[in-house]
C-alpha atoms as a PDB file:
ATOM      1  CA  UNK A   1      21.242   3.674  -4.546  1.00  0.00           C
ATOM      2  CA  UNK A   2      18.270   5.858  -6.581  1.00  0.00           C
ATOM      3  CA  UNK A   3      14.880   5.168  -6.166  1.00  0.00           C
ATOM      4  CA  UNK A   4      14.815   3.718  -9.538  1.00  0.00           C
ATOM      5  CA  UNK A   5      17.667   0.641  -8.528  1.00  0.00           C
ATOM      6  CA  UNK A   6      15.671   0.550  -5.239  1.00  0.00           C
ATOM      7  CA  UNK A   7      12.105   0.132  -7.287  1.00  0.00           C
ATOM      8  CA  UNK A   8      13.501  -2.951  -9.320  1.00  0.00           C
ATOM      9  CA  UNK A   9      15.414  -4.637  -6.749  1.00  0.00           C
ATOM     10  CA  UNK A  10      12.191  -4.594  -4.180  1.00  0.00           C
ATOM     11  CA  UNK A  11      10.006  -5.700  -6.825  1.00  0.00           C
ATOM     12  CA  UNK A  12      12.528  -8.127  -8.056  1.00  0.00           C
ATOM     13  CA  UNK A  13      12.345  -9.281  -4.274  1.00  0.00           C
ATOM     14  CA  UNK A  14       8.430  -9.288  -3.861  1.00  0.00           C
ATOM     15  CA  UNK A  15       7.794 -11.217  -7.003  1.00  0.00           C
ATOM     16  CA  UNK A  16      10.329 -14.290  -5.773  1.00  0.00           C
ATOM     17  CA  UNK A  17       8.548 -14.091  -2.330  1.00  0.00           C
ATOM     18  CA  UNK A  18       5.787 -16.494  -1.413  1.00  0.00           C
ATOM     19  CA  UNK A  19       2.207 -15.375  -0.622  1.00  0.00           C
ATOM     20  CA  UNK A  20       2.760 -15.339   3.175  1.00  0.00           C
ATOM     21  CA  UNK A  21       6.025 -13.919   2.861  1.00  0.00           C
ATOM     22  CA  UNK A  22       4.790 -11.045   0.930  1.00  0.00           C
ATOM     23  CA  UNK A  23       1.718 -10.559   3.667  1.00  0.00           C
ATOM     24  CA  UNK A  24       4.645 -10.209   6.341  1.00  0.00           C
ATOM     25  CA  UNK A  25       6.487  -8.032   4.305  1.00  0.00           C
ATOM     26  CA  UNK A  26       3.190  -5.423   4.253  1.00  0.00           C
ATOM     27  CA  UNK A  27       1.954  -6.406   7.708  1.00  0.00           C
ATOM     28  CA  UNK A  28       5.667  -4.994   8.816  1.00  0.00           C
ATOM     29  CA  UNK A  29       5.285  -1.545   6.935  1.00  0.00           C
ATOM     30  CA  UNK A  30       1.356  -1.140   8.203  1.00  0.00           C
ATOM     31  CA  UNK A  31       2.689  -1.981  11.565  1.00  0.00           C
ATOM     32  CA  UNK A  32       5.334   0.703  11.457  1.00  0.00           C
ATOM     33  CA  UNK A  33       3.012   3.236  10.272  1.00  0.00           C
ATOM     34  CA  UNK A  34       0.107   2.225  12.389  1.00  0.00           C
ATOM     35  CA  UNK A  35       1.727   4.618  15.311  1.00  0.00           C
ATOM     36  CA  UNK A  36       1.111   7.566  13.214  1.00  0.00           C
ATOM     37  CA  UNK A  37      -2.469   6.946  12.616  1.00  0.00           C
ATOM     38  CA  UNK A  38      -2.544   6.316  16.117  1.00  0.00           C
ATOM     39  CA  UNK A  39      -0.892   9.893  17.102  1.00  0.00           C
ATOM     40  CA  UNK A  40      -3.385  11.873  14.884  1.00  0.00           C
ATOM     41  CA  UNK A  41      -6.449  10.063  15.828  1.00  0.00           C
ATOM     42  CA  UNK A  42      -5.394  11.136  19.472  1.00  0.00           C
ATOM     43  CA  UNK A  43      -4.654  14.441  18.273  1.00  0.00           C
ATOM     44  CA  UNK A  44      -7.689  15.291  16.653  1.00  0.00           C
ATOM     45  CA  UNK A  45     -10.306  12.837  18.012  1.00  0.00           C
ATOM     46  CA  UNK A  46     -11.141  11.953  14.578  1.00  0.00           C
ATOM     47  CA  UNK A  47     -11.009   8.485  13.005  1.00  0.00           C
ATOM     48  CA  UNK A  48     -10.821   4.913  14.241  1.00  0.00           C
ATOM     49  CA  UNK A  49      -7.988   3.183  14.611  1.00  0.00           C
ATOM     50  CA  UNK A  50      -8.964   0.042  15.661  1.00  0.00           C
ATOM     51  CA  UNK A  51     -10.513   0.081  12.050  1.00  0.00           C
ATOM     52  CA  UNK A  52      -7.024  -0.275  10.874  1.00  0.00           C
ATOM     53  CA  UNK A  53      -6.175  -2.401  14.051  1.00  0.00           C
ATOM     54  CA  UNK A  54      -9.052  -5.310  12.941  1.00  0.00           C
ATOM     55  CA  UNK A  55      -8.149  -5.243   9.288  1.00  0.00           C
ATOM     56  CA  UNK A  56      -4.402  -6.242  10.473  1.00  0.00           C
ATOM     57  CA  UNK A  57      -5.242  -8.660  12.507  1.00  0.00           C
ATOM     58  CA  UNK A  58      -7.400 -10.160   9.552  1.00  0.00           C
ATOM     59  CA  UNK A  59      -4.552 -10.354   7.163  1.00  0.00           C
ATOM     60  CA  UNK A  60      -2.509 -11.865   9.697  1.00  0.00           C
ATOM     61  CA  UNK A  61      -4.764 -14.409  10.251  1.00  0.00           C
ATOM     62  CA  UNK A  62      -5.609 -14.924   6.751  1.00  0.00           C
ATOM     63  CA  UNK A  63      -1.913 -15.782   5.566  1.00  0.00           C
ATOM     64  CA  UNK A  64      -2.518 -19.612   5.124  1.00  0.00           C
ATOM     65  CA  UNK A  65      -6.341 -19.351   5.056  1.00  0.00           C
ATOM     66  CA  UNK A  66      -9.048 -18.815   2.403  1.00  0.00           C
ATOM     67  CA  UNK A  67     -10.134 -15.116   2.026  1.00  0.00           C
ATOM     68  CA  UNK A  68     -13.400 -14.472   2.950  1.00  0.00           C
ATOM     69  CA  UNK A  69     -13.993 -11.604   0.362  1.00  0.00           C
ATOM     70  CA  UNK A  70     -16.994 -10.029   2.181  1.00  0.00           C
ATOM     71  CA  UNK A  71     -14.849  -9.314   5.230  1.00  0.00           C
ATOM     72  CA  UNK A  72     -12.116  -7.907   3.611  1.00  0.00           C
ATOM     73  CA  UNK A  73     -14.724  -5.496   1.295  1.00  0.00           C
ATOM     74  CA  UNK A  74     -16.492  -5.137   4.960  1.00  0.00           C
ATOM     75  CA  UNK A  75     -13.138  -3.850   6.863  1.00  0.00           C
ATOM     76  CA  UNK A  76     -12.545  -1.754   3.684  1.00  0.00           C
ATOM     77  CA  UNK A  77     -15.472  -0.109   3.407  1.00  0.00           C
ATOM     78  CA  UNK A  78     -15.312   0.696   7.179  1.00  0.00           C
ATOM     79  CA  UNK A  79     -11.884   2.443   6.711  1.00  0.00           C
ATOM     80  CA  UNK A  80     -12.541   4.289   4.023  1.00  0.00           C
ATOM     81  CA  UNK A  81     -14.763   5.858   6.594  1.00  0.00           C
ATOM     82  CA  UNK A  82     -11.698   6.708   8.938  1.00  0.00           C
ATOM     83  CA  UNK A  83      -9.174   7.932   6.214  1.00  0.00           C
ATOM     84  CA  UNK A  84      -8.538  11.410   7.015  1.00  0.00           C
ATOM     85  CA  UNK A  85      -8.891  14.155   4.170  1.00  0.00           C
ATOM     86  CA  UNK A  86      -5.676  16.671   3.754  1.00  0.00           C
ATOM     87  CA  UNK A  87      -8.454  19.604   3.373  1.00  0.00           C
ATOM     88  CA  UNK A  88     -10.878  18.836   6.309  1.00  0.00           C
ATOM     89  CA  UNK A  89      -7.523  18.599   9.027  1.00  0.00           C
ATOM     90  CA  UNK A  90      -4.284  19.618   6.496  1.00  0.00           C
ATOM     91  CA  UNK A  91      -0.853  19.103   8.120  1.00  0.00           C
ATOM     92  CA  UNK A  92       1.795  16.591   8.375  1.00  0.00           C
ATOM     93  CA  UNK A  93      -0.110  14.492  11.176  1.00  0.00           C
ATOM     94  CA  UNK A  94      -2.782  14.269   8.393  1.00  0.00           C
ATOM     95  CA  UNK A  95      -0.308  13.026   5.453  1.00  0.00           C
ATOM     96  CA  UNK A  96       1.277  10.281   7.896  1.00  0.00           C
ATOM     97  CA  UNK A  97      -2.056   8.863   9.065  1.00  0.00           C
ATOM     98  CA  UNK A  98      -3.850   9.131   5.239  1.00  0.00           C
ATOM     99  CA  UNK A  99      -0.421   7.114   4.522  1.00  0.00           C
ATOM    100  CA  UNK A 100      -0.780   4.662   7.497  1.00  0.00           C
ATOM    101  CA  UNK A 101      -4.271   4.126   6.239  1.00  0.00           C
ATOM    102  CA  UNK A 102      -3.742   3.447   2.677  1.00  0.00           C
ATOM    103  CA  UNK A 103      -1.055   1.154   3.348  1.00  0.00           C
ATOM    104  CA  UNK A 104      -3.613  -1.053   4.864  1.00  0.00           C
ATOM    105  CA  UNK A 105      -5.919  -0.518   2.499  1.00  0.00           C
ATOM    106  CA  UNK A 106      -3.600  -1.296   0.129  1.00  0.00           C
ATOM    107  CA  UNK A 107      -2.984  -4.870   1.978  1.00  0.00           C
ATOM    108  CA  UNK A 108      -6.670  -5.557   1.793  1.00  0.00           C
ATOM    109  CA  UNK A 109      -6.361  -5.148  -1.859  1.00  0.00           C
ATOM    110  CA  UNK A 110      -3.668  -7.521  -2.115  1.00  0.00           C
ATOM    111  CA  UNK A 111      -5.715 -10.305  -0.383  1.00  0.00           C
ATOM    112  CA  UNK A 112      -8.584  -9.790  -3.120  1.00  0.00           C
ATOM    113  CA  UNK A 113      -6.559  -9.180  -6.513  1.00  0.00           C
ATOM    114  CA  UNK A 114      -3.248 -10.881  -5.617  1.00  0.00           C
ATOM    115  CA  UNK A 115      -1.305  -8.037  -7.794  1.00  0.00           C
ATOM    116  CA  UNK A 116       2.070  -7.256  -6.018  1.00  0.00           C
ATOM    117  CA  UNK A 117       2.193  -4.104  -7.303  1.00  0.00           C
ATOM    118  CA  UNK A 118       0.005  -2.831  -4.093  1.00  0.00           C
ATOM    119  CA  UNK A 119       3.360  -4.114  -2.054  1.00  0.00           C
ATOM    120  CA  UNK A 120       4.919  -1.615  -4.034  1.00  0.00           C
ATOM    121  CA  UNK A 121       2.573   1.000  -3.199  1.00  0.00           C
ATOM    122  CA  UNK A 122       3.140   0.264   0.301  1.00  0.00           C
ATOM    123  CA  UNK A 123       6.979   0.684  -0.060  1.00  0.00           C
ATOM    124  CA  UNK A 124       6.477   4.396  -1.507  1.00  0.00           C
ATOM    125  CA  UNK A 125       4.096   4.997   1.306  1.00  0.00           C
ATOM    126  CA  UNK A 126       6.564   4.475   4.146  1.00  0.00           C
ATOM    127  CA  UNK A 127       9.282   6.198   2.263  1.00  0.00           C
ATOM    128  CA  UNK A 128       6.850   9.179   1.498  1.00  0.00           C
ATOM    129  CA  UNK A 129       6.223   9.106   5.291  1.00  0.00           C
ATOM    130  CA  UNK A 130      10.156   9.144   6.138  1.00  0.00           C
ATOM    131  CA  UNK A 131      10.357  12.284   3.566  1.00  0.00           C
ATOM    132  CA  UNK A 132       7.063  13.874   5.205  1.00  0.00           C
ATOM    133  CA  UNK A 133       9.135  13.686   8.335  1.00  0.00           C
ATOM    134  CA  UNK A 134      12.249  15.054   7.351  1.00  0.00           C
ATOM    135  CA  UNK A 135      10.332  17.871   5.521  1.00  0.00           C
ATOM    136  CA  UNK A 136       8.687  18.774   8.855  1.00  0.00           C
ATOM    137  CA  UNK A 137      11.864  19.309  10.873  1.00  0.00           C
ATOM    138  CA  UNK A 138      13.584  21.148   7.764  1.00  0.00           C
ATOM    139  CA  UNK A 139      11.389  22.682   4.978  1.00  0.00           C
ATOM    140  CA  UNK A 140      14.028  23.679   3.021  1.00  0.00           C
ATOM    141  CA  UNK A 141      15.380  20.010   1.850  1.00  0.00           C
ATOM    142  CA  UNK A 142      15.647  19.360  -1.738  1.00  0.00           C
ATOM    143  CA  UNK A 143      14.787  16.668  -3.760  1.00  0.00           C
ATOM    144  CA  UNK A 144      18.031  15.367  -4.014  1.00  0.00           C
ATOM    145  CA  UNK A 145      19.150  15.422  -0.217  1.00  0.00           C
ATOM    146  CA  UNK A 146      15.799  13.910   0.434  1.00  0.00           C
ATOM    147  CA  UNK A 147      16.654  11.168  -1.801  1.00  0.00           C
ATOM    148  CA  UNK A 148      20.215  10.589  -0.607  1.00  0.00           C
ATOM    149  CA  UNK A 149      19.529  11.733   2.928  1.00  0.00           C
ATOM    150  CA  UNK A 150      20.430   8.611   5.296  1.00  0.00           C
ATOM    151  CA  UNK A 151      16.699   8.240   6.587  1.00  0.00           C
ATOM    152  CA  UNK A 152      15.606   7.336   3.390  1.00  0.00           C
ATOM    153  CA  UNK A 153      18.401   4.856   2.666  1.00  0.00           C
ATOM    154  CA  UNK A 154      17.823   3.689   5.850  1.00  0.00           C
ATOM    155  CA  UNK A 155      14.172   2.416   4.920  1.00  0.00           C
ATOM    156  CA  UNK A 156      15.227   1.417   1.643  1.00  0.00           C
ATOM    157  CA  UNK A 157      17.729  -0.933   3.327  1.00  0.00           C
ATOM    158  CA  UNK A 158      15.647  -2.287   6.143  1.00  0.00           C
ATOM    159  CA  UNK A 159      12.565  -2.744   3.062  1.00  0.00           C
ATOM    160  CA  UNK A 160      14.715  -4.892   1.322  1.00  0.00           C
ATOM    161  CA  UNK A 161      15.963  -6.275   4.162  1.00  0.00           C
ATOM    162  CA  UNK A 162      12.891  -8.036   5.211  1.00  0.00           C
ATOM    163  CA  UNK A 163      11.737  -8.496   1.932  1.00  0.00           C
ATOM    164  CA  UNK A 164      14.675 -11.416   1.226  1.00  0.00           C
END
């Protein structure tokens, strides 16, 4: 599978999914990227993850509920605080916790604009992450054996997966 079969079969998937089902289906990438924020705000003493922490516990709760918009603008405004910039810190640590944190921000968005696309946003996030990762324990991968490499398909499978 290329990313472009993968791209129109997970979108295919997120469209037929119902509101709550498409909140689990973010709340399960943030929640596997969470650990990385968590690793570089213990690394570097910088950030907040509980920041990210509240705002998932917020969407979780706000599946079947109304949205109150001035909490979600609230818990976004407080983590664009705690996103880490590539130029201040500048290493992978950096790239998986910006991801981890734009993944939820990219939840919150969802709750106020209902456009699925941020879902999709989401998916390239984690799959960036995965590449991040293999590019960190060999820097000389190419494009190609990133995209075939079984790490990747791996997240491609379990993100549709859970996406059904």
């Amino acid at each position: 599978m290329d990313s472009i079969a993968f791209s129109t079969q997970l979108a295919s998937q997120i469209a037929s999914l119902s509101r709550s089902q498409r909140l689990a289906f973010g709340l399960d990438l943030c929640n596997r990227l969470l650990p990385d924020y968590i690793t570089f705000f213990q690394e570097y003493n910088w950030g907040d993850a509980e920041v990210l922490i509240r705002s998932l516990e917020y969407v979780k709760s706000a599946t079947d509920t109304e949205i109150d918009e001035d909490k979600v603008n609230q818990l976004m405004d407080e983590l664009d605080l705690v996103i880490p910039d590539t130029e201040e810190f500048g290493d992978f640590s950096t790239s998986y916790a910006i991801n981890a944190s734009c993944a939820v921000w990219e939840l919150l968005e969802y709750l106020l604009d209902d456009d699925q696309t941020h879902f999709m946003h989401m998916s390239t996030l984690a799959t960036d992450t995965i590449d991040f990762k293999l590019q960190e324990i060999v820097d000389t991968l190419t494009a190609e054996e990133l995209a075939t490499h079984p790490m990747r398909i791996k997240e491609w499978q379990y993100q549709l997966e859970i996406s059904r």
